[in-house]
C-alpha atoms as a PDB file:
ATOM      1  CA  UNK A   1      92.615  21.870  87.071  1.00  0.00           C
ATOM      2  CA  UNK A   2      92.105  24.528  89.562  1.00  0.00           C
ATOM      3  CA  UNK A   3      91.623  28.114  88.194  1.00  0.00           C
ATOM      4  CA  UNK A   4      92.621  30.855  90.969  1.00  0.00           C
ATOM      5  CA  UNK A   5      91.084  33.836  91.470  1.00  0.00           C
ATOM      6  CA  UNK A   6      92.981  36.028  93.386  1.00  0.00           C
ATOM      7  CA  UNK A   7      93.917  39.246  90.910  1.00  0.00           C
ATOM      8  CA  UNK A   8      92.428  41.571  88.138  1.00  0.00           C
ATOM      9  CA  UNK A   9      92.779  40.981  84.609  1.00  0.00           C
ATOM     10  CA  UNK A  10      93.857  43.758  82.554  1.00  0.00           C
ATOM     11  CA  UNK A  11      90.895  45.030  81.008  1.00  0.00           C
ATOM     12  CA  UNK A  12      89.577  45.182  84.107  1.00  0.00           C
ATOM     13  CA  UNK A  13      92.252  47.430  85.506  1.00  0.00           C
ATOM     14  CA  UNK A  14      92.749  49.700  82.295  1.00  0.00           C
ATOM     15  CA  UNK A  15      88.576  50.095  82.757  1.00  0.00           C
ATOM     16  CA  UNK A  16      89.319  51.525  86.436  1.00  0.00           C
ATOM     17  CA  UNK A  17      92.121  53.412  85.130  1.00  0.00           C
ATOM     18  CA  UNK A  18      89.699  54.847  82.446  1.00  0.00           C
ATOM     19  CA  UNK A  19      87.007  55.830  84.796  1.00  0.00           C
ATOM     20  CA  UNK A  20      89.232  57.565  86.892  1.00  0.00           C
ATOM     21  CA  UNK A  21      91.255  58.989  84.420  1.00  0.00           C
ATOM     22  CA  UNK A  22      87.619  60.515  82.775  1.00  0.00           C
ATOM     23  CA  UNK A  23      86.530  61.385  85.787  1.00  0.00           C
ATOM     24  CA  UNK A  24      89.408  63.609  86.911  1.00  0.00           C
ATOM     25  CA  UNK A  25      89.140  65.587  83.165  1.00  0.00           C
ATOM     26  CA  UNK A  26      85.617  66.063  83.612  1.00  0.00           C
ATOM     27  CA  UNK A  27      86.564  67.836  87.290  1.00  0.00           C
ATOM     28  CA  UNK A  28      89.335  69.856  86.090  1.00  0.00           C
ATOM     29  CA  UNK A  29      87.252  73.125  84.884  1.00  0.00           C
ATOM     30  CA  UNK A  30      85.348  73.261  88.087  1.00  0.00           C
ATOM     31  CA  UNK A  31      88.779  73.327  90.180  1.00  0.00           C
ATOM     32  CA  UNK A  32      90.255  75.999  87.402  1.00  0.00           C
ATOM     33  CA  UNK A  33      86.919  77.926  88.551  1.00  0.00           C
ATOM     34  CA  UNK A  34      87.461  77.181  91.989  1.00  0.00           C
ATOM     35  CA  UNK A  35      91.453  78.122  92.063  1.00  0.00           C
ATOM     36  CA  UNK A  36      90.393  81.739  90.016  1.00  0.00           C
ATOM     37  CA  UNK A  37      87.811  82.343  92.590  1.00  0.00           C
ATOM     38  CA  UNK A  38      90.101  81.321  95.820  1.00  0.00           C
ATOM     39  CA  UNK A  39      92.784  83.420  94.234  1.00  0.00           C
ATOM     40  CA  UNK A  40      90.211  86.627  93.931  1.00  0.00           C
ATOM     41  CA  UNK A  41      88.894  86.581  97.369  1.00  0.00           C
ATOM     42  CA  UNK A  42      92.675  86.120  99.154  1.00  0.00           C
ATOM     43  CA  UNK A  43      93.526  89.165  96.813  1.00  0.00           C
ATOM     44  CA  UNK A  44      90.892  91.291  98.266  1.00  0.00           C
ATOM     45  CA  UNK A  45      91.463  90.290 101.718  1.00  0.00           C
ATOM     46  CA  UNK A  46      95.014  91.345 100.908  1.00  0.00           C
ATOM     47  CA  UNK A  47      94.386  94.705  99.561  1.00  0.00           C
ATOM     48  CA  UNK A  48      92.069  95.235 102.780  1.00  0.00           C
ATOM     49  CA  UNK A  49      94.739  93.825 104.976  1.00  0.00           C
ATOM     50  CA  UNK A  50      97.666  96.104 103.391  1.00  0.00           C
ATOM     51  CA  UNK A  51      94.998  99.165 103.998  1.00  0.00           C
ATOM     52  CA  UNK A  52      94.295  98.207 107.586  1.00  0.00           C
ATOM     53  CA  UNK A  53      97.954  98.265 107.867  1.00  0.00           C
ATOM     54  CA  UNK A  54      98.936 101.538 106.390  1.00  0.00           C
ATOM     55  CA  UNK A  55      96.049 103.050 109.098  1.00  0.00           C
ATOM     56  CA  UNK A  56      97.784 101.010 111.674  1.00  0.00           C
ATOM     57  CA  UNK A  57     101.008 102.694 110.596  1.00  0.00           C
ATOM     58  CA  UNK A  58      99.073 106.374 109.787  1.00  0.00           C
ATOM     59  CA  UNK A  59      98.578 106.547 113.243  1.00  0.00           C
ATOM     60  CA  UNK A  60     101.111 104.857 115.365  1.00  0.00           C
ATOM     61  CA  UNK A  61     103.897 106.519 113.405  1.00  0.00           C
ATOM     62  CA  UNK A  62     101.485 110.244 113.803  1.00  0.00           C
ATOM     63  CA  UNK A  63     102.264 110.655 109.780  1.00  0.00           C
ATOM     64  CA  UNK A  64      99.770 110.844 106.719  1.00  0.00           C
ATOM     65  CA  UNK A  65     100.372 107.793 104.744  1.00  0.00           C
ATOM     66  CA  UNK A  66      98.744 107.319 100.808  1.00  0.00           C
ATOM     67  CA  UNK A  67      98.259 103.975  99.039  1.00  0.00           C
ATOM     68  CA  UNK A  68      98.336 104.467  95.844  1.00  0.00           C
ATOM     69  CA  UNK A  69      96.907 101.693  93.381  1.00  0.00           C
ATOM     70  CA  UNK A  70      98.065 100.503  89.851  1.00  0.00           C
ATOM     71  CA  UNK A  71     101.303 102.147  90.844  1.00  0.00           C
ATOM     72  CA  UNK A  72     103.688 101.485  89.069  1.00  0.00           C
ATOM     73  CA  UNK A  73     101.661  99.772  86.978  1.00  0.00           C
ATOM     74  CA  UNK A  74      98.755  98.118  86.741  1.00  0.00           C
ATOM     75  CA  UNK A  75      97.757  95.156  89.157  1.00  0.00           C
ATOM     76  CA  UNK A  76     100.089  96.775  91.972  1.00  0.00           C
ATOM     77  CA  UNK A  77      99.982  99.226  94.859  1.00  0.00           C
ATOM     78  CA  UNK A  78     102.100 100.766  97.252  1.00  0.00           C
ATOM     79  CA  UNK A  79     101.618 102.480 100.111  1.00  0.00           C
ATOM     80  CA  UNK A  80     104.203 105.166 100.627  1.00  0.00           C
ATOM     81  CA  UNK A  81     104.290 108.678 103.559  1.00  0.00           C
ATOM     82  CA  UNK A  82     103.211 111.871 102.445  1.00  0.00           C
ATOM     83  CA  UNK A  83     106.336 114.234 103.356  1.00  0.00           C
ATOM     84  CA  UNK A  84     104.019 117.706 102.351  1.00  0.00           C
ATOM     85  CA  UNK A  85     106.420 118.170  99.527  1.00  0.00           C
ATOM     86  CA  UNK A  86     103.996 118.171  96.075  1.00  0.00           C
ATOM     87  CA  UNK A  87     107.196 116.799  93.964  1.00  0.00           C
ATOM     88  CA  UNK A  88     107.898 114.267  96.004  1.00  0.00           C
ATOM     89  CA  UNK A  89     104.402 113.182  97.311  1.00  0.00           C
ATOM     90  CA  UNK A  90     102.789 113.405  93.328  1.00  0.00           C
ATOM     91  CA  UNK A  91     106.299 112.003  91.691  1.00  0.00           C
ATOM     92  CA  UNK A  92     105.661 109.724  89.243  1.00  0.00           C
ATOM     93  CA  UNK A  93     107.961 107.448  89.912  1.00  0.00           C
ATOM     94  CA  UNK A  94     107.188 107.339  93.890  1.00  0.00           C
ATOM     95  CA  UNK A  95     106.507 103.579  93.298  1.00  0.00           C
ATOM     96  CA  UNK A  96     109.712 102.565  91.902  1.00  0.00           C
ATOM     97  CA  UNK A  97     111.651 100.841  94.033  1.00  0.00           C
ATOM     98  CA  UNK A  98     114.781 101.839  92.555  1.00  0.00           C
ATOM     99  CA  UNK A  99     114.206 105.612  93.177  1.00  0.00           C
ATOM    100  CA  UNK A 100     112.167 104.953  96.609  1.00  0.00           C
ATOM    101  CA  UNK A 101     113.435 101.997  98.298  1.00  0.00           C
ATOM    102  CA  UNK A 102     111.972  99.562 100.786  1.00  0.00           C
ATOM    103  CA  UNK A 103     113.715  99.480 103.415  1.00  0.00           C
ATOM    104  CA  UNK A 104     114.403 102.126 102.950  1.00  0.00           C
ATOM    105  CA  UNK A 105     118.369 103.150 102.876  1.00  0.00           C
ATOM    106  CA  UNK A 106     118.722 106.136 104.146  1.00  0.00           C
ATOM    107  CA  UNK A 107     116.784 107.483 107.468  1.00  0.00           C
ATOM    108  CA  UNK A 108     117.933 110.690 107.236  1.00  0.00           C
ATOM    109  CA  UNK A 109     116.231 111.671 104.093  1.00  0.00           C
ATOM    110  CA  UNK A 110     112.736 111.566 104.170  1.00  0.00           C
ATOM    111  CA  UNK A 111     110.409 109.123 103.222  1.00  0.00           C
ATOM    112  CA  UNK A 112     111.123 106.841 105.763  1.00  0.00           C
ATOM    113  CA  UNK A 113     107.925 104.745 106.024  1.00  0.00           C
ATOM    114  CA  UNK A 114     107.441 103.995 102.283  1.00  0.00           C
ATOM    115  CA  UNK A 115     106.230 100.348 101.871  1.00  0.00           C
ATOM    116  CA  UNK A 116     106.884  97.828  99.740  1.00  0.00           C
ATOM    117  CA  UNK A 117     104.925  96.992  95.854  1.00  0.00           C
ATOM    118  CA  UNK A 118     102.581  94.614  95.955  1.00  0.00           C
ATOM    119  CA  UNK A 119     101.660  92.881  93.004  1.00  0.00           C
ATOM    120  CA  UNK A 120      98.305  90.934  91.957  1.00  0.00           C
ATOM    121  CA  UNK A 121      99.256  87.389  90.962  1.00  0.00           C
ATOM    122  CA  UNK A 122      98.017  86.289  87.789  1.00  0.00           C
ATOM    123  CA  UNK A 123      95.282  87.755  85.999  1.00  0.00           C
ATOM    124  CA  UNK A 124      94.051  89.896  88.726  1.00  0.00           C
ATOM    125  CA  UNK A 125      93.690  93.620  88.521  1.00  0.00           C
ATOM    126  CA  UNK A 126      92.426  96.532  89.893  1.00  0.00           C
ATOM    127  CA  UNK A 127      89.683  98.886  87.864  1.00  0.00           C
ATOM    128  CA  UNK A 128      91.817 101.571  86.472  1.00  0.00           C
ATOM    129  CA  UNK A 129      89.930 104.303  87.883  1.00  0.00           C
ATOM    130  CA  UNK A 130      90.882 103.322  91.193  1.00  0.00           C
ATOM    131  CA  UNK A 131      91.377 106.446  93.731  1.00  0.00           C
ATOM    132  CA  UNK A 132      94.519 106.766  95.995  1.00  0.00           C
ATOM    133  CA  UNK A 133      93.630 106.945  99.312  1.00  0.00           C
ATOM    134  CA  UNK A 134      95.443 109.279 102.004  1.00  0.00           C
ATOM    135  CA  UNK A 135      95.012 108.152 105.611  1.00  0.00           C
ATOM    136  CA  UNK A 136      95.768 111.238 108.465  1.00  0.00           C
ATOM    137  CA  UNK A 137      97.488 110.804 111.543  1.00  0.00           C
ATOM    138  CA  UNK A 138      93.884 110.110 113.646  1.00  0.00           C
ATOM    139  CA  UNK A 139      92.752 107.337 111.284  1.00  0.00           C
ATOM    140  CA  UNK A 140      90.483 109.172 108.940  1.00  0.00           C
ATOM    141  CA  UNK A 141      90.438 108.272 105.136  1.00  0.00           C
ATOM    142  CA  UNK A 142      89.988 110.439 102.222  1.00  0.00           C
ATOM    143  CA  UNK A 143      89.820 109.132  98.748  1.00  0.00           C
ATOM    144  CA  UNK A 144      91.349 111.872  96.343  1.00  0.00           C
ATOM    145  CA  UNK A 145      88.778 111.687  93.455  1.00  0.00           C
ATOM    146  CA  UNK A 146      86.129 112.214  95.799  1.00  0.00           C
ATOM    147  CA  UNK A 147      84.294 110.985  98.915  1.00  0.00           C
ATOM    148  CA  UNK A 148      84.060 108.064 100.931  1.00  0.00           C
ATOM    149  CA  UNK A 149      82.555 105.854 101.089  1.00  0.00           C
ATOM    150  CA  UNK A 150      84.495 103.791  97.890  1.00  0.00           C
ATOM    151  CA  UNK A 151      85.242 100.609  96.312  1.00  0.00           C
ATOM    152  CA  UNK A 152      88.228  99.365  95.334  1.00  0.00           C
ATOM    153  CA  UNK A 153      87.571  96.661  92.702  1.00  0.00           C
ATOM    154  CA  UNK A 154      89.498  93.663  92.265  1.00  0.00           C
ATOM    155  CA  UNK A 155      88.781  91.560  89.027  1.00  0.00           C
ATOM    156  CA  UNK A 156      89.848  88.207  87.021  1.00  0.00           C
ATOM    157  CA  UNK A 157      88.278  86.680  83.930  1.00  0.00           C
ATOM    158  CA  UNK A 158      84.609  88.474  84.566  1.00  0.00           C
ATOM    159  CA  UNK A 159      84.414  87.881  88.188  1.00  0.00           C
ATOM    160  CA  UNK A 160      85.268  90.695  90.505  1.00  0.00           C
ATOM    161  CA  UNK A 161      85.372  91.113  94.901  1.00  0.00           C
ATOM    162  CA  UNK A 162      84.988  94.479  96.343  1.00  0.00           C
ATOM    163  CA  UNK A 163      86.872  96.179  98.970  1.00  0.00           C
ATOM    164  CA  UNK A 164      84.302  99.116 100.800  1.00  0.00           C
ATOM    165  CA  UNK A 165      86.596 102.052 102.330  1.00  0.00           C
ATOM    166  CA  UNK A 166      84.657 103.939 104.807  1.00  0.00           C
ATOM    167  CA  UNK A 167      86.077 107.522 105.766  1.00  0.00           C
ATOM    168  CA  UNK A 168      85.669 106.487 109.579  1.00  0.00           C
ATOM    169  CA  UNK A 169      88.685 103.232 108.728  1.00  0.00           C
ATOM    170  CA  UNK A 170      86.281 100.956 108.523  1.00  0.00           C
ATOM    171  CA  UNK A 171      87.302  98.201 105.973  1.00  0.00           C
ATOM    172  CA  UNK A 172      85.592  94.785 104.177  1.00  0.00           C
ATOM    173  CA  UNK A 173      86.040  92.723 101.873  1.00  0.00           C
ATOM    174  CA  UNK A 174      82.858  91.805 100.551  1.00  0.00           C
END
């Protein structure tokens, strides 16, 4: 009698199954780790992107522009056009979307250039004691709790990336 060869027995494949399967459980908290930290550095080169952009739009549009941080709450920013009117420019609720619009509805009435909230996904936030910053018509940037250079901290579960505002425009994410 002639025995064949050709296939795997069972314990044989439920042992490869069982390697791989271990092997994949054991890899799992280093891709968590990985994910978090992917997920923190594309937030701060978001942040910095959405600042570059407001300059961009400071100074092609020739108005002062703000972006305000944990506004509405926290985790989110918005960056919305000073008009010069204090009740309108320190509102409140100048990041809801429901009282300031994006796009916005009506052209006549200004803001006109208000943008819209972004939120952090996840666990991500920004250090409460982040300062709005206004950016003028020619680019500059001041910081309204004091000067520039500042950091605008982005942090999840311990870790943290940094966003470095110069008063000149320049912007990094480090």
């Amino acid at each position: 009698m002639r025995v064949s060869h050709r296939g795997f027995s069972l314990p044989e494949i439920l042992l490869v199954v069982l390697t791989v399967s271990m092997a994949a459980v054991m890899a799992l908290p280093g891709m968590s780790t990985t994910f978090r930290r992917y997920e923190l550095k594309s937030a701060a080169r978001e942040i910095a992107g959405q600042i570059r952009a407001a300059r961009l739009r400071a100074v092609t549009s020739n108005e002062t522009m703000r972006i305000r941080f944990n506004c509405p709450s926290p985790g989110q920013l918005r960056v919305v056009q000073l008009v010069d009117t204090p009740a309108i420019d320190d509102a409140v609720d100048r990041c809801s979307a429901d009282t300031y619009p994006y796009p916005d509805r009506d052209n006549t009435v200004e803001p006109n250039l208000d943008g819209p909230v972004m939120v952090l996904r996840g666990n991500l936030s920004l250090a409460v004691n982040t300062p709005d910053i206004d950016i003028s018509p020619t680019g500059r940037m001041t910081s309204r709790l004091g000067p520039l250079p500042t950091s605008i901290v982005v942090t999840d579960h311990g870790e943290s990336r940094t966003v470095r505002i110069t008063a000149a425009g320049r912007v990094e994410s480090l």
